[in-house]
PDB file of N, CA and C in Angstrom:
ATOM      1  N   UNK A   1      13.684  18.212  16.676  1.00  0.00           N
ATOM      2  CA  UNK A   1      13.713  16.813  17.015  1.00  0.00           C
ATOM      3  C   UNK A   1      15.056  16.269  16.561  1.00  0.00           C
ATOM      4  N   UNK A   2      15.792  15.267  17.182  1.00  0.00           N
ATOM      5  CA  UNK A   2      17.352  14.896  17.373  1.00  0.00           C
ATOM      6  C   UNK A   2      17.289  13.675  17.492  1.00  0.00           C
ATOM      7  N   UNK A   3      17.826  12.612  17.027  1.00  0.00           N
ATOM      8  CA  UNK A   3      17.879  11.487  17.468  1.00  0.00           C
ATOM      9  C   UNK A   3      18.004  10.622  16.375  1.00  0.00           C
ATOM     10  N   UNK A   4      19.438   9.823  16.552  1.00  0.00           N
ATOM     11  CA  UNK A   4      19.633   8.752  15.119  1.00  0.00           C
ATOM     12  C   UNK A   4      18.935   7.230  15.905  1.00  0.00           C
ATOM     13  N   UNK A   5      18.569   7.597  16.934  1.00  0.00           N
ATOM     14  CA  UNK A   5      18.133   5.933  17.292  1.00  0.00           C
ATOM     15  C   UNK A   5      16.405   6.154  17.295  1.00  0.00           C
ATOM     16  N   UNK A   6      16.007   5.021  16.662  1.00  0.00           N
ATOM     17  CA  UNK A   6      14.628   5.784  15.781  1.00  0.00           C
ATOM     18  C   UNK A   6      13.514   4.658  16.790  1.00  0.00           C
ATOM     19  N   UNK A   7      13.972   4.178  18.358  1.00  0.00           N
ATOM     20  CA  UNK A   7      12.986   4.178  19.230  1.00  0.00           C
ATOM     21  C   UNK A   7      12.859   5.158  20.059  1.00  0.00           C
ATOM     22  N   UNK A   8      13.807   6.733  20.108  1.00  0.00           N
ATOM     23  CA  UNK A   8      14.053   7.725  20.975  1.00  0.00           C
ATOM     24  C   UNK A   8      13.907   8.776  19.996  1.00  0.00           C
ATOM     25  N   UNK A   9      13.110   9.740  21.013  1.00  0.00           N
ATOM     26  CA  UNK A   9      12.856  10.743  20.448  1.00  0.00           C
ATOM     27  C   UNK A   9      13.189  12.271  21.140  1.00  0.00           C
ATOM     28  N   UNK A  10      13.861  12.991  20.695  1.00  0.00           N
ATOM     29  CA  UNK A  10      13.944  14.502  21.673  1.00  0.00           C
ATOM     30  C   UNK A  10      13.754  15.520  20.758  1.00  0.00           C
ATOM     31  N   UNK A  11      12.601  16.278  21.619  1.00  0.00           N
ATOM     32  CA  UNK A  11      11.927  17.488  21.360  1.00  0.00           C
ATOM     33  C   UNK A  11      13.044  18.638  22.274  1.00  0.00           C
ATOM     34  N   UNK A  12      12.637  19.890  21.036  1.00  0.00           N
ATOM     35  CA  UNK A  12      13.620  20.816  21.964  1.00  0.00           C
ATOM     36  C   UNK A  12      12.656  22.071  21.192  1.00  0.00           C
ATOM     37  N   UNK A  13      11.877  22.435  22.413  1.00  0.00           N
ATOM     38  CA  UNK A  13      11.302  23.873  22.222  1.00  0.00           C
ATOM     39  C   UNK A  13      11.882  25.298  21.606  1.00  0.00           C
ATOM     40  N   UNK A  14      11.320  26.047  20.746  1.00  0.00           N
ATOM     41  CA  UNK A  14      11.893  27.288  20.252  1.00  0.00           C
ATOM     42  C   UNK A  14      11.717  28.409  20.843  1.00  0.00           C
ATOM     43  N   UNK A  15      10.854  28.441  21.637  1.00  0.00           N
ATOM     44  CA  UNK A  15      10.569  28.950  22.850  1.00  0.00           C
ATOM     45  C   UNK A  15       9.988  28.450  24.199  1.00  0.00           C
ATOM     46  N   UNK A  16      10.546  29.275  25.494  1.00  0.00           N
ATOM     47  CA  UNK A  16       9.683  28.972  27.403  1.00  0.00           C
ATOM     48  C   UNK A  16       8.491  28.628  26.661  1.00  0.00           C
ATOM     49  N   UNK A  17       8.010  27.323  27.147  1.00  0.00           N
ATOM     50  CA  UNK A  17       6.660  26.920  27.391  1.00  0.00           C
ATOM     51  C   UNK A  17       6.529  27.312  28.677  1.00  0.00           C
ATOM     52  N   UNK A  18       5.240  27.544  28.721  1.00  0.00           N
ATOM     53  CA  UNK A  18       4.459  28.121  30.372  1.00  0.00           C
ATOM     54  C   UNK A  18       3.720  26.875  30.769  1.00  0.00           C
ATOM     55  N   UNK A  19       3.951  27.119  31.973  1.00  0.00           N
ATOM     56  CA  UNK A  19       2.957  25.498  32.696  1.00  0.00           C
ATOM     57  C   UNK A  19       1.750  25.518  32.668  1.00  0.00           C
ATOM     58  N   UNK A  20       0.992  24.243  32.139  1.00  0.00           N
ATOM     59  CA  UNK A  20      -0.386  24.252  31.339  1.00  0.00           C
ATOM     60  C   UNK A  20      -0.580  24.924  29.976  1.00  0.00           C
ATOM     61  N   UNK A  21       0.279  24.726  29.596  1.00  0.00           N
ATOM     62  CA  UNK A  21       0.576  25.555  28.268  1.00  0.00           C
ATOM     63  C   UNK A  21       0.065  24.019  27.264  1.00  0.00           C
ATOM     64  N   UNK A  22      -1.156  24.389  26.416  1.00  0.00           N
ATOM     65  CA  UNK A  22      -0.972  23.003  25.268  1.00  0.00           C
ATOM     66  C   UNK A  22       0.310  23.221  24.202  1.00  0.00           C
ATOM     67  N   UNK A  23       0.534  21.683  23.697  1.00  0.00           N
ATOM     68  CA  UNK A  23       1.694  21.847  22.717  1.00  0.00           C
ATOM     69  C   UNK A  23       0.848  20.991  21.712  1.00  0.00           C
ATOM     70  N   UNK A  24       1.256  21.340  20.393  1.00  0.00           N
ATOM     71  CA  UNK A  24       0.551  20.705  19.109  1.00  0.00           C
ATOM     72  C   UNK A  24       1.798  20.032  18.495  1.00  0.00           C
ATOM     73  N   UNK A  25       1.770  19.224  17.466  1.00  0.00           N
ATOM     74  CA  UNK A  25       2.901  18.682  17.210  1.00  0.00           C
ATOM     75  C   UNK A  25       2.346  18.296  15.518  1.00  0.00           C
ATOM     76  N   UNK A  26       3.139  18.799  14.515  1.00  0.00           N
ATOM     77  CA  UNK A  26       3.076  18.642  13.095  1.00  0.00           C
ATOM     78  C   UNK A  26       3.425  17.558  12.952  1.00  0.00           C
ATOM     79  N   UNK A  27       2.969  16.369  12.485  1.00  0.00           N
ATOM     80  CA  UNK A  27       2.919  15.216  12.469  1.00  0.00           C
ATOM     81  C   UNK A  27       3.349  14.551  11.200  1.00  0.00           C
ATOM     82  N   UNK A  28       3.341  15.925   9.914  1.00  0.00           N
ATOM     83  CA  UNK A  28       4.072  15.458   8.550  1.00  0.00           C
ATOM     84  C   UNK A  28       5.678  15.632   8.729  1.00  0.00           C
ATOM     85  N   UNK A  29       5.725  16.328   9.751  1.00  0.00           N
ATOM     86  CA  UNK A  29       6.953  17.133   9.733  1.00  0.00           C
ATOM     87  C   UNK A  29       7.826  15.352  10.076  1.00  0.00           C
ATOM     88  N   UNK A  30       6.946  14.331  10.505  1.00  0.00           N
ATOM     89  CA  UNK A  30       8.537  13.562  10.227  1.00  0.00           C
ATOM     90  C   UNK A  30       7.995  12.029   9.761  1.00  0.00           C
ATOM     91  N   UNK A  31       6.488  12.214   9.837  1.00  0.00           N
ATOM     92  CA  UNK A  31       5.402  10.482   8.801  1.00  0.00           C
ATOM     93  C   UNK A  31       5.406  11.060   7.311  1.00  0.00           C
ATOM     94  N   UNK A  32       5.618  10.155   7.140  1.00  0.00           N
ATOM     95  CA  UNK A  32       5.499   9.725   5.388  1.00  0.00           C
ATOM     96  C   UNK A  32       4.105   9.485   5.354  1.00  0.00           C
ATOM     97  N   UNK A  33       3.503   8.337   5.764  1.00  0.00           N
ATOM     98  CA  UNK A  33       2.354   7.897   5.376  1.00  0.00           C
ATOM     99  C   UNK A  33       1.772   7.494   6.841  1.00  0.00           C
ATOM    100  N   UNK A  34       0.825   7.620   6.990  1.00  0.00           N
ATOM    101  CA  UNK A  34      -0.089   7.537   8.737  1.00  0.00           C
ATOM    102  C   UNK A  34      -1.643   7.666   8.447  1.00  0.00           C
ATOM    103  N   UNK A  35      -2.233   6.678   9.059  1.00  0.00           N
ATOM    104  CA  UNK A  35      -3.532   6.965   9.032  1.00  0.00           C
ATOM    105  C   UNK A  35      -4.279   7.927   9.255  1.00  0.00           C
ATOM    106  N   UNK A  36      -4.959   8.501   8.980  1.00  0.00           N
ATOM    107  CA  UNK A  36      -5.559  10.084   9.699  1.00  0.00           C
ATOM    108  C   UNK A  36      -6.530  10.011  10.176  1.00  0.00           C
ATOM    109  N   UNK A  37      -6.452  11.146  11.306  1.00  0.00           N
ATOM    110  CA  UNK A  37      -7.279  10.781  12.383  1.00  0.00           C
ATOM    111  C   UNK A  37      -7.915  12.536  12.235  1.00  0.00           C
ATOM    112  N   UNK A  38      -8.676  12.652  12.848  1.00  0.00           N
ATOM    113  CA  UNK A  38      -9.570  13.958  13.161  1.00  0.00           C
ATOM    114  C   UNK A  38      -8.860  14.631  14.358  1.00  0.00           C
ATOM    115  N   UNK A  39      -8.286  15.843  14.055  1.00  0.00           N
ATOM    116  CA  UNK A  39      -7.256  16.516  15.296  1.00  0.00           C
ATOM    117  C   UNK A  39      -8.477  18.164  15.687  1.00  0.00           C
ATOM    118  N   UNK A  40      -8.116  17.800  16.851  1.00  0.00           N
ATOM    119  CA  UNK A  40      -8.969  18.850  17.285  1.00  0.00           C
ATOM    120  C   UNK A  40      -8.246  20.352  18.308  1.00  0.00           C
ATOM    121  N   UNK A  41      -6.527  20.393  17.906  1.00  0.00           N
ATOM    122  CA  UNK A  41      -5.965  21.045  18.532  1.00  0.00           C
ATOM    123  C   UNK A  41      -6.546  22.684  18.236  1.00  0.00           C
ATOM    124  N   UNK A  42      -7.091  22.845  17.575  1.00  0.00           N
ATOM    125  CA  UNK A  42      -7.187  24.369  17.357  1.00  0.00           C
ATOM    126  C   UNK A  42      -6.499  25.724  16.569  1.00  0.00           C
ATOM    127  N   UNK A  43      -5.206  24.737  16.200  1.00  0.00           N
ATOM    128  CA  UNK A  43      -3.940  25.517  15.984  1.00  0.00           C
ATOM    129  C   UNK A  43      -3.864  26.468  14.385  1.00  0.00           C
ATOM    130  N   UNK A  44      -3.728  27.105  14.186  1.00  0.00           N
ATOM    131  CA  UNK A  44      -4.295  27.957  13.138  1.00  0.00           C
ATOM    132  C   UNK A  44      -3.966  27.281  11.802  1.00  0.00           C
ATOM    133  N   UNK A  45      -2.816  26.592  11.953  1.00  0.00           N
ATOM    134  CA  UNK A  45      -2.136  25.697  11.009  1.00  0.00           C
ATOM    135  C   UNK A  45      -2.238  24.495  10.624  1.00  0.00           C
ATOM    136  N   UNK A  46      -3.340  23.948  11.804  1.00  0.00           N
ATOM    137  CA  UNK A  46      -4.068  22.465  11.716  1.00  0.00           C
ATOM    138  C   UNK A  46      -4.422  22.249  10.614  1.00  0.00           C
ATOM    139  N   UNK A  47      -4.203  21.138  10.012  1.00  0.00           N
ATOM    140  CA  UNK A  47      -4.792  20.301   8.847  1.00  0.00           C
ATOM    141  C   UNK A  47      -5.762  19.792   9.147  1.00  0.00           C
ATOM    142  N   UNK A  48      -6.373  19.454  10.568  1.00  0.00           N
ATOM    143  CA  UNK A  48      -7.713  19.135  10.614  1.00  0.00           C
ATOM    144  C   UNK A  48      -7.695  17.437  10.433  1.00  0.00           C
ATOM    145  N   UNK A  49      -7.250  16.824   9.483  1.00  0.00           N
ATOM    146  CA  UNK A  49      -7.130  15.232   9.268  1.00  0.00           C
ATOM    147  C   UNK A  49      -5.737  15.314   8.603  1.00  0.00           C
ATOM    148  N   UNK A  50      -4.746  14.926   9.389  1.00  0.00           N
ATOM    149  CA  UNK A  50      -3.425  14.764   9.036  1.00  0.00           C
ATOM    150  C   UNK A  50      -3.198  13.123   8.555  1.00  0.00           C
ATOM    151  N   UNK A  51      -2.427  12.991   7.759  1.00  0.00           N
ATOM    152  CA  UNK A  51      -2.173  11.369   6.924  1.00  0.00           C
ATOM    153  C   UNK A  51      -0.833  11.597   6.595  1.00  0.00           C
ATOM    154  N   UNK A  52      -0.326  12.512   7.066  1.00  0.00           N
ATOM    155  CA  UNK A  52       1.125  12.502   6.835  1.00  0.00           C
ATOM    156  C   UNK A  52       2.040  13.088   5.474  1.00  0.00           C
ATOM    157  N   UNK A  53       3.116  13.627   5.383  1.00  0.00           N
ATOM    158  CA  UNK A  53       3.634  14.300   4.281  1.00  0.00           C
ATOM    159  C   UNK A  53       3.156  13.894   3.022  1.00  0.00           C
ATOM    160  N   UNK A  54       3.195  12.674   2.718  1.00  0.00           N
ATOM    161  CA  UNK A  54       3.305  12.439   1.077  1.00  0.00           C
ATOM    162  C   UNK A  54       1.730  12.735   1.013  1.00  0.00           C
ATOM    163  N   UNK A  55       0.838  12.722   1.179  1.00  0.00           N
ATOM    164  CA  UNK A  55      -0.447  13.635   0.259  1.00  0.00           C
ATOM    165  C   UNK A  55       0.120  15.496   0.439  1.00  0.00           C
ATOM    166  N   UNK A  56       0.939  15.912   0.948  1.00  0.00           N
ATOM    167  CA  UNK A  56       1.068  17.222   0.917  1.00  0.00           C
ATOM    168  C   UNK A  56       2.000  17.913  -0.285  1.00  0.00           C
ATOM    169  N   UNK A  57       2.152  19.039  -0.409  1.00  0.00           N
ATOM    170  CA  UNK A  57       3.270  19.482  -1.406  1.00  0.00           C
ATOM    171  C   UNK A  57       4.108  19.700  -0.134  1.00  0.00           C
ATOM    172  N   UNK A  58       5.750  20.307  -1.073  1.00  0.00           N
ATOM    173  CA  UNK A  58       6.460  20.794  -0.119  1.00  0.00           C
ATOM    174  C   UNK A  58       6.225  22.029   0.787  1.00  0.00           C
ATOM    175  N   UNK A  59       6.356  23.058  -0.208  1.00  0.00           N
ATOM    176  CA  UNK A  59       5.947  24.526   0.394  1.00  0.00           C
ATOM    177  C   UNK A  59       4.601  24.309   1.836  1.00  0.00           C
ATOM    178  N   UNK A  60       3.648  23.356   1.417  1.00  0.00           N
ATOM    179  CA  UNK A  60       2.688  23.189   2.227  1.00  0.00           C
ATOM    180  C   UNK A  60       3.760  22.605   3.730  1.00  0.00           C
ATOM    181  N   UNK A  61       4.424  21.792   3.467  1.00  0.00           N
ATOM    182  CA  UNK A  61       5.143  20.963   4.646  1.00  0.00           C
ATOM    183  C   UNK A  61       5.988  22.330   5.379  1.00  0.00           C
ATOM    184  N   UNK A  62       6.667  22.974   4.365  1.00  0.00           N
ATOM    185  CA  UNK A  62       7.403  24.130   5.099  1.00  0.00           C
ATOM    186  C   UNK A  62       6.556  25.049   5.696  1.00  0.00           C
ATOM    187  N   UNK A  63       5.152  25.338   4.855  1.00  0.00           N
ATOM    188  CA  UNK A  63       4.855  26.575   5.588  1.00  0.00           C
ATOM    189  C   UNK A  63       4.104  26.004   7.071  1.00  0.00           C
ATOM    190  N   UNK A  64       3.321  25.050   7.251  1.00  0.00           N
ATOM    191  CA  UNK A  64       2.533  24.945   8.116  1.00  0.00           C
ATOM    192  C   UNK A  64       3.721  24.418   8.996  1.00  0.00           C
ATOM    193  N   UNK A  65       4.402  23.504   8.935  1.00  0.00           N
ATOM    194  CA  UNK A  65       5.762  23.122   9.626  1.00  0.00           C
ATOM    195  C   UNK A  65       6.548  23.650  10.639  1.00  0.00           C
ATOM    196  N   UNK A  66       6.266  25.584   9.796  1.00  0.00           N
ATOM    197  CA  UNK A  66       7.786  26.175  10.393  1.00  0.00           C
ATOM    198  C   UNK A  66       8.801  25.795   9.990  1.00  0.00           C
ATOM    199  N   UNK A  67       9.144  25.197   8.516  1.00  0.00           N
ATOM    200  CA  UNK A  67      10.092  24.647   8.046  1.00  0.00           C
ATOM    201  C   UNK A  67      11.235  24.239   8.872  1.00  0.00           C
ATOM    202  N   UNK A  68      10.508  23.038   9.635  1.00  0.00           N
ATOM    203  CA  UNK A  68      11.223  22.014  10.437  1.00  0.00           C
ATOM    204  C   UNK A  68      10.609  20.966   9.990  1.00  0.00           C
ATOM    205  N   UNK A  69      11.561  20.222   9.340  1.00  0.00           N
ATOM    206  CA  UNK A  69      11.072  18.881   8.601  1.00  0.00           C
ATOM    207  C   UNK A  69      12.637  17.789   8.650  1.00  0.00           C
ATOM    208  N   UNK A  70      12.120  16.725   8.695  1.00  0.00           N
ATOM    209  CA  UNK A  70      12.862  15.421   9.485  1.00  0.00           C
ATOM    210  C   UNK A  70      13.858  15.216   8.074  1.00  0.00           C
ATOM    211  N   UNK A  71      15.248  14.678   8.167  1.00  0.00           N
ATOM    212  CA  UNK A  71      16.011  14.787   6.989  1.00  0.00           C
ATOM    213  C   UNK A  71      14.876  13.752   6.271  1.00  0.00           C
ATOM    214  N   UNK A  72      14.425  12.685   6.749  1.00  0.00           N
ATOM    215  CA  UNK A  72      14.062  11.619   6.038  1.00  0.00           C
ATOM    216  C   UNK A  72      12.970  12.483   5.217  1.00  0.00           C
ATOM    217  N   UNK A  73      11.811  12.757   5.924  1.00  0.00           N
ATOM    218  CA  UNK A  73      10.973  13.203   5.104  1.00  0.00           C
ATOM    219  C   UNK A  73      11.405  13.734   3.739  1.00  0.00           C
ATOM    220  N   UNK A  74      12.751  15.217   4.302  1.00  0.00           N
ATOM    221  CA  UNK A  74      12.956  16.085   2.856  1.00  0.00           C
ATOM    222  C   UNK A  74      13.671  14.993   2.150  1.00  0.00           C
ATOM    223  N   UNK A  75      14.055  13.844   1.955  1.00  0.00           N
ATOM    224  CA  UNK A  75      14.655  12.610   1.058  1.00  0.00           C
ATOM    225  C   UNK A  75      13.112  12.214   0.614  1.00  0.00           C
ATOM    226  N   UNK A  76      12.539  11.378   1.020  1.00  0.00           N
ATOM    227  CA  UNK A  76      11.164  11.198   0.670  1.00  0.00           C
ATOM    228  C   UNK A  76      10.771  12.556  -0.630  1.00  0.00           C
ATOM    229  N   UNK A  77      10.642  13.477  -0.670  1.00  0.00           N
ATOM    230  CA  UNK A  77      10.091  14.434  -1.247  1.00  0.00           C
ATOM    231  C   UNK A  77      10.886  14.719  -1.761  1.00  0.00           C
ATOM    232  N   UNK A  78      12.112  14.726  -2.272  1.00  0.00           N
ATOM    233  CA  UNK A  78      12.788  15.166  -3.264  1.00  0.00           C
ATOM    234  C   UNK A  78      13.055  14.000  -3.977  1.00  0.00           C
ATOM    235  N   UNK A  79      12.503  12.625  -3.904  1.00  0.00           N
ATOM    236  CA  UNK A  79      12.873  11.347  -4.471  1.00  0.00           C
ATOM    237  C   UNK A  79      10.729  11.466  -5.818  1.00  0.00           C
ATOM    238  N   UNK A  80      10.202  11.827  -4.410  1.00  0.00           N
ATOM    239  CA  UNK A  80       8.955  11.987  -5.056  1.00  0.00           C
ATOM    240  C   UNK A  80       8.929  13.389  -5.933  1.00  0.00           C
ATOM    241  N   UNK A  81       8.748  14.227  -5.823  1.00  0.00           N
ATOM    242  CA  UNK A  81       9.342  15.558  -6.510  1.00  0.00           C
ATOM    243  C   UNK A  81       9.984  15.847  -7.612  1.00  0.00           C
ATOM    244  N   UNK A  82      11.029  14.975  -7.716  1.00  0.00           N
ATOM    245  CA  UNK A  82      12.595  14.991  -8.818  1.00  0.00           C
ATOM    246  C   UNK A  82      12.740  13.648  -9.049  1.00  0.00           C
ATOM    247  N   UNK A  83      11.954  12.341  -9.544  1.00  0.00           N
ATOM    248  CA  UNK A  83      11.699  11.278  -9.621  1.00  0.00           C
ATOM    249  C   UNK A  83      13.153  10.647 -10.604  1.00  0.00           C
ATOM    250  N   UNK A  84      13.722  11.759 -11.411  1.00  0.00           N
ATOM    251  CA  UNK A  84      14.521  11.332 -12.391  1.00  0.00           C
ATOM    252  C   UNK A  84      15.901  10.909 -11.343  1.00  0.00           C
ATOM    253  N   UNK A  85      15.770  11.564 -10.507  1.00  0.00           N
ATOM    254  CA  UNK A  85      17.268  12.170  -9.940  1.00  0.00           C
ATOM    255  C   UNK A  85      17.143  10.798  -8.598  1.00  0.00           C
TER     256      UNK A  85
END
């Protein structure tokens, strides 16, 4: 995801999606805080009720992520994390 203008958003696949192909979308990977809702994608990595990064650890954000995470977020979490600094 790319984009300094924060009403635009661009996705850029890591791999050919196939047509009718579902796409899931990690939702900590760039909310801080979000209401959670009940996700029913299936995805092996689903959190099931996502509310966004800050109830998560890091390692949790990287691993389920694919350690693709939004600069803001990793600021968020290293402010929460390393509180001194």
């Amino acid at each position: 995801m790319s984009s300094s203008d924060k009403a635009e958003r661009n996705l850029r696949a890591l791999r050919d999606i196939q047509p009718g192909e579902e796409l899931t979308y990690f939702y900590p990977s760039t909310e801080w805080h979000m209401d959670g809702f009940q996700c029913w994608c299936g995805e092996k990595n689903c959190l099931g009720w996502p509310r966004g990064s800050q109830v998560l650890s890091r390692a949790e954000i990287v691993e389920r992520g694919r350690g693709l995470i939004n600069t803001h977020i990793s600021i968020l979490l290293d402010r929460r994390d390393n509180p001194r600094n």
